[in-house]
C-alpha atoms as a PDB file:
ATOM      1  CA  UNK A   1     -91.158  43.407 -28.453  1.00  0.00           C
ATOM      2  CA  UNK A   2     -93.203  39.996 -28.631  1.00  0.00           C
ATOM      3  CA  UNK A   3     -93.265  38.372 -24.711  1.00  0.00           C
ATOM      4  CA  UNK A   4     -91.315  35.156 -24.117  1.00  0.00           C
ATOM      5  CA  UNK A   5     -93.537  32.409 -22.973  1.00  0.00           C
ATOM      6  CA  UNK A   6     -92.985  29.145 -21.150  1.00  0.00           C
ATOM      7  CA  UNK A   7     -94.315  26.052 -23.113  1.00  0.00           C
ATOM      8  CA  UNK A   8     -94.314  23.514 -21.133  1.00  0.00           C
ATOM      9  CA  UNK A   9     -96.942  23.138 -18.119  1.00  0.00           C
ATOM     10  CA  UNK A  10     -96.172  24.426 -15.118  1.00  0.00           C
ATOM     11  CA  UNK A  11     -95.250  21.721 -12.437  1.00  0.00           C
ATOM     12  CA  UNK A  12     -98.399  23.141 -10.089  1.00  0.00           C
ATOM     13  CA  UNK A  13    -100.580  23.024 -13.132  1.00  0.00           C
ATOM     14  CA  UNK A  14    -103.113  20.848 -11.610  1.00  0.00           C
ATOM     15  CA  UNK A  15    -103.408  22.637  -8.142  1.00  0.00           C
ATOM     16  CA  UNK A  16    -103.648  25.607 -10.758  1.00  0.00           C
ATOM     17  CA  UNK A  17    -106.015  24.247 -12.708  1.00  0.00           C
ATOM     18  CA  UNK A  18    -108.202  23.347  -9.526  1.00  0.00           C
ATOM     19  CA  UNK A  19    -107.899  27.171  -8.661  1.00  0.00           C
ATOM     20  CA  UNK A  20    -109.110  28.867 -11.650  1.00  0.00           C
ATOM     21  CA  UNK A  21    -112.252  26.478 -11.284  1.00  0.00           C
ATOM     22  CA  UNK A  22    -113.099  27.391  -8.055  1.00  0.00           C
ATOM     23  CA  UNK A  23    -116.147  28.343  -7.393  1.00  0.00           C
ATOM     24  CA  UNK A  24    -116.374  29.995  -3.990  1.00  0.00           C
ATOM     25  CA  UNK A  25    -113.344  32.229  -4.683  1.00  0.00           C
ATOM     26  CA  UNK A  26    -113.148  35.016  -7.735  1.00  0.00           C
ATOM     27  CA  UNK A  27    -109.943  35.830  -6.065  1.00  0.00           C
ATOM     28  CA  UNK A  28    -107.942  32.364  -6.326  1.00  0.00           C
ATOM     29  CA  UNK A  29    -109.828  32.102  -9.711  1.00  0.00           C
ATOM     30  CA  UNK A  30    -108.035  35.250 -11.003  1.00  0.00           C
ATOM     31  CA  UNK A  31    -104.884  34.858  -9.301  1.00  0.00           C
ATOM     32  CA  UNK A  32    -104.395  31.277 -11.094  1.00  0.00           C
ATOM     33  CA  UNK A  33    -105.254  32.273 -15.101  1.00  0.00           C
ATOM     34  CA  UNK A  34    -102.643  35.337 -13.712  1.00  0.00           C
ATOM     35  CA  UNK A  35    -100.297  32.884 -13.290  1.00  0.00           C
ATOM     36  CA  UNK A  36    -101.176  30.548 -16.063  1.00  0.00           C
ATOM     37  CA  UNK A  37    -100.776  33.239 -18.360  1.00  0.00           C
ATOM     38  CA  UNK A  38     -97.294  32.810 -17.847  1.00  0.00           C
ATOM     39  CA  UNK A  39     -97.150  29.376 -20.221  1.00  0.00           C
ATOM     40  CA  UNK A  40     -98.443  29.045 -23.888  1.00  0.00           C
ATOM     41  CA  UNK A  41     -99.447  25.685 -23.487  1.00  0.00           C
ATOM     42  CA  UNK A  42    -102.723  23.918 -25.602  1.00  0.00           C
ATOM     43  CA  UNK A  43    -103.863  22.564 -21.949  1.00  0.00           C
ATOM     44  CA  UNK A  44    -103.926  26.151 -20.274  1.00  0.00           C
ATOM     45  CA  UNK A  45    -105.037  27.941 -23.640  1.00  0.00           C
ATOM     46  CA  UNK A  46    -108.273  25.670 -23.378  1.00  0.00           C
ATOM     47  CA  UNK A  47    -108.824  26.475 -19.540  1.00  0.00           C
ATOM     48  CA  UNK A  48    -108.107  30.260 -20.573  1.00  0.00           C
ATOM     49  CA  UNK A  49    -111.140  29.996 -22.974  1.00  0.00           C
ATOM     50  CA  UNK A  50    -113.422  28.081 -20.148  1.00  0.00           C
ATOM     51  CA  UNK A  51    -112.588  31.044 -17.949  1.00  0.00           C
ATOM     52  CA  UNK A  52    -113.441  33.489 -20.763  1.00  0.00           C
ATOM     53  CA  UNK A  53    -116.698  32.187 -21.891  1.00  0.00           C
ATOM     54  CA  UNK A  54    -118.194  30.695 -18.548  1.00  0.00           C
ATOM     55  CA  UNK A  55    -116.847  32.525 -15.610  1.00  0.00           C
ATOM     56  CA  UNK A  56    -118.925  34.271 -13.680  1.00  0.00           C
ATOM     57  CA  UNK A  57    -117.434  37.488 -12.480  1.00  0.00           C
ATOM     58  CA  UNK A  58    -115.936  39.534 -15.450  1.00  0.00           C
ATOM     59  CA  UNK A  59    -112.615  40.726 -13.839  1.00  0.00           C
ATOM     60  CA  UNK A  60    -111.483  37.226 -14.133  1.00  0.00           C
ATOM     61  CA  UNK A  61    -113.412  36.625 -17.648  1.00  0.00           C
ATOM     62  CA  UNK A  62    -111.079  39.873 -18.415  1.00  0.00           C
ATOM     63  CA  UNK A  63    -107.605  38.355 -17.232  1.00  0.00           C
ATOM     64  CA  UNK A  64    -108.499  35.446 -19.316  1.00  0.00           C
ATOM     65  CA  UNK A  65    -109.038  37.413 -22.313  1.00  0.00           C
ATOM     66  CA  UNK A  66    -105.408  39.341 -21.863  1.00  0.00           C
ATOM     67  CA  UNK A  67    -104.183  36.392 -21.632  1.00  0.00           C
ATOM     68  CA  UNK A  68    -105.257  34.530 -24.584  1.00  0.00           C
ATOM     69  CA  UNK A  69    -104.859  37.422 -26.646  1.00  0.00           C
ATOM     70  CA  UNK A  70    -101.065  37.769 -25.516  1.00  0.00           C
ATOM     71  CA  UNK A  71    -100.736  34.329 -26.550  1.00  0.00           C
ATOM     72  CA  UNK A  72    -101.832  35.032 -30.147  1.00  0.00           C
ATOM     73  CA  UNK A  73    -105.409  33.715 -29.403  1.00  0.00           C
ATOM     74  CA  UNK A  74    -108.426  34.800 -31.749  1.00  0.00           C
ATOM     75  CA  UNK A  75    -110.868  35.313 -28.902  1.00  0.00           C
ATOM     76  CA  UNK A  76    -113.803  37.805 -27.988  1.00  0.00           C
ATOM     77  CA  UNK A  77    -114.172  39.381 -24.566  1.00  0.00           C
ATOM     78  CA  UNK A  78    -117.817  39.187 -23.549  1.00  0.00           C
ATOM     79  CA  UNK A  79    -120.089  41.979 -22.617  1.00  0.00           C
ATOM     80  CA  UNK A  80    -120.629  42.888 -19.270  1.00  0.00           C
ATOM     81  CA  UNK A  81    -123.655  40.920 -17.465  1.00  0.00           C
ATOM     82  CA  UNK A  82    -126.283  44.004 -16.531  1.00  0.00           C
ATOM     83  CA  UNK A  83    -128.820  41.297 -14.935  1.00  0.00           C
ATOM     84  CA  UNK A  84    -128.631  38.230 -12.530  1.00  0.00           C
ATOM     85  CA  UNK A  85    -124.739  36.712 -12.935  1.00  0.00           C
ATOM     86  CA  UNK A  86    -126.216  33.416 -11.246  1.00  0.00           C
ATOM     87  CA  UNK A  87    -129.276  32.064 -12.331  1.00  0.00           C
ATOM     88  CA  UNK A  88    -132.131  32.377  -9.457  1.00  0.00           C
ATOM     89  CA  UNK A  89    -130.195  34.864  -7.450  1.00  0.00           C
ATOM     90  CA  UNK A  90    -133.408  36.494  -6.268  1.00  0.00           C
ATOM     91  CA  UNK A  91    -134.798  33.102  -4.967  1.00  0.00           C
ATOM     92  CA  UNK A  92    -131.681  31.951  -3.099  1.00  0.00           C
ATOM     93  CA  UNK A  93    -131.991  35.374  -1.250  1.00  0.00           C
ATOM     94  CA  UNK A  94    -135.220  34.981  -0.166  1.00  0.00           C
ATOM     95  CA  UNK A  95    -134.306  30.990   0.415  1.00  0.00           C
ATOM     96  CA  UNK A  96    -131.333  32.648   2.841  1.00  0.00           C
ATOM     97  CA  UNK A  97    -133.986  35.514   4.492  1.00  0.00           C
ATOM     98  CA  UNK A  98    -136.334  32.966   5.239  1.00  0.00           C
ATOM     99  CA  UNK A  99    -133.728  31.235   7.149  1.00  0.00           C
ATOM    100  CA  UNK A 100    -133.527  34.216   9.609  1.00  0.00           C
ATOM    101  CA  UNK A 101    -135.526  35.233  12.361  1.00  0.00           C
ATOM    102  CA  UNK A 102    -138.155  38.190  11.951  1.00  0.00           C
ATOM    103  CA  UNK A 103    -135.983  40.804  13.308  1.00  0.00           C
ATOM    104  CA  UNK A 104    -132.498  39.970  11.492  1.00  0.00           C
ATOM    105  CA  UNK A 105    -129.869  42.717  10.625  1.00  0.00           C
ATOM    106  CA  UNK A 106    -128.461  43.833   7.439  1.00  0.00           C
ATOM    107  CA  UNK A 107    -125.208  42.072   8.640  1.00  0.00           C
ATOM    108  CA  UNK A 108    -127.399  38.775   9.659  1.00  0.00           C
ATOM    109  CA  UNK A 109    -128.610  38.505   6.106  1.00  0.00           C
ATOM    110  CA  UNK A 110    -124.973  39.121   4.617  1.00  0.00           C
ATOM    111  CA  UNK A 111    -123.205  36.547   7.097  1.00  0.00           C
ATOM    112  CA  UNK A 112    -126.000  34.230   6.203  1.00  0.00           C
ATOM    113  CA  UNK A 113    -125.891  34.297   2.525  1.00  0.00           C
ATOM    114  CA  UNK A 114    -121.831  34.191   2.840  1.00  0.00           C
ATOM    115  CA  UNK A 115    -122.215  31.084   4.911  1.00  0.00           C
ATOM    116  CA  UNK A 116    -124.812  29.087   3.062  1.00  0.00           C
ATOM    117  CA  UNK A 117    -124.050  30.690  -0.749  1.00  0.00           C
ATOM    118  CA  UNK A 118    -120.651  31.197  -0.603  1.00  0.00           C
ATOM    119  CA  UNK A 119    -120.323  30.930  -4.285  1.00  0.00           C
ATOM    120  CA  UNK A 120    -123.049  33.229  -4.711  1.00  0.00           C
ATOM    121  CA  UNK A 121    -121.403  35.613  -2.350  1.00  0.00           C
ATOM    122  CA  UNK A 122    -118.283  35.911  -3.335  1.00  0.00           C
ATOM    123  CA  UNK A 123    -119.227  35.839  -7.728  1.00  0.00           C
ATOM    124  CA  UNK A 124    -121.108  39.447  -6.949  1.00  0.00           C
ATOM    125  CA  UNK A 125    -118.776  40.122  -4.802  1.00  0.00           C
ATOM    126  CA  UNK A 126    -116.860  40.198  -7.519  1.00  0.00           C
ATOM    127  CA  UNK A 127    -118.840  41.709 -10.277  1.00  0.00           C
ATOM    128  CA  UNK A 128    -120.117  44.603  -8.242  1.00  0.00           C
ATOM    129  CA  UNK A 129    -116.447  45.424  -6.208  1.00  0.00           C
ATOM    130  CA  UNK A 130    -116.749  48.302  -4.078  1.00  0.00           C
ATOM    131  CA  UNK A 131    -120.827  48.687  -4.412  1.00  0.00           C
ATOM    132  CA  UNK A 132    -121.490  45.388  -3.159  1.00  0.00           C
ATOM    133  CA  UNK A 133    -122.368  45.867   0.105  1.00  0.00           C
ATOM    134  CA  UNK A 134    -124.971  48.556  -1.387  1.00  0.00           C
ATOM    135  CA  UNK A 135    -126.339  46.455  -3.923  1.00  0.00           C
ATOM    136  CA  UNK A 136    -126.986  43.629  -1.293  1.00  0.00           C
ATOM    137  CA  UNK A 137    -128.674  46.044   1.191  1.00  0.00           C
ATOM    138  CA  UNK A 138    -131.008  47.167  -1.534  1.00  0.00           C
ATOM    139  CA  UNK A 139    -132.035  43.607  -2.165  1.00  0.00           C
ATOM    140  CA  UNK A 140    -132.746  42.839   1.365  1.00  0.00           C
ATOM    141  CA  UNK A 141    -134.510  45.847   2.005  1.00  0.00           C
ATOM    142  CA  UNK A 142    -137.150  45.170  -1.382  1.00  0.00           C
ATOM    143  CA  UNK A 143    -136.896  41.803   0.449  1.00  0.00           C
ATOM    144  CA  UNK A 144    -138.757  43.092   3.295  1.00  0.00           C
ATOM    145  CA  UNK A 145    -141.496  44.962   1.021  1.00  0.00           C
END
């Protein structure tokens, strides 16, 4: 039993299309190709693919795919990123330690890189879900080597 699609573009379409571009937020990102999945349109099929091929975290890079396949699509879903997600990660946290005093926290580095990255922050937030508060401490401590 095939699913029934809507074809014609949803009337939010633009605030969704703003959404599943944003940047600072894997969540809204996710939550919009969700609900563009809904409509087999040419328009959403093309910012399906942009999602696919050049999101950053791979849960919404995954949603995507669903998606596109439901809708008949011939796509590919691409391997998981093992290395940096973002270009120069390791230099914009040493950009954000460098920022704090001497004596900063675990939680000082985190807020800081949250506040000033925020699209850093939240894209490994993202790809590492429940270790990345480890993974972060374990860059700010070989930080402080």
């Amino acid at each position: 039993m095939s699913k029934k699609f809507e074809t014609e573009l949803p009337e939010d379409y633009a605030e969704l299309k703003k959404e599943a571009n944003y940047t600072s937020s894997w969540r809204d990102r996710i939550a919009a190709v969700n609900e563009l999945s809904n409509c087999k349109h040419a328009k959403v099929i093309d910012l399906l693919k942009n999602r696919l091929e050049n999101d950053t975290v791979y849960k919404v890079q995954e949603a995507a795919y669903k998606a596109l396949i439901a809708f008949g699509e011939n796509v590919e879903l691409p391997k998981v990123q093992k290395f940096d997600i973002i270009k120069g990660t390791d230099k914009i946290l040493i950009r954000v330690k460098k920022s704090l005093p001497a004596n900063h926290t675990f939680e000082d580095f985190a807020g800081k890189l949250e506040r000033m990255r925020l699209d850093v922050y939240d894209a490994y937030e993202g790809h590492k879900g429940k270790e990345f508060k480890t993974w972060l401490e374990q860059k700010w401590t070989s930080l402080n080597k």
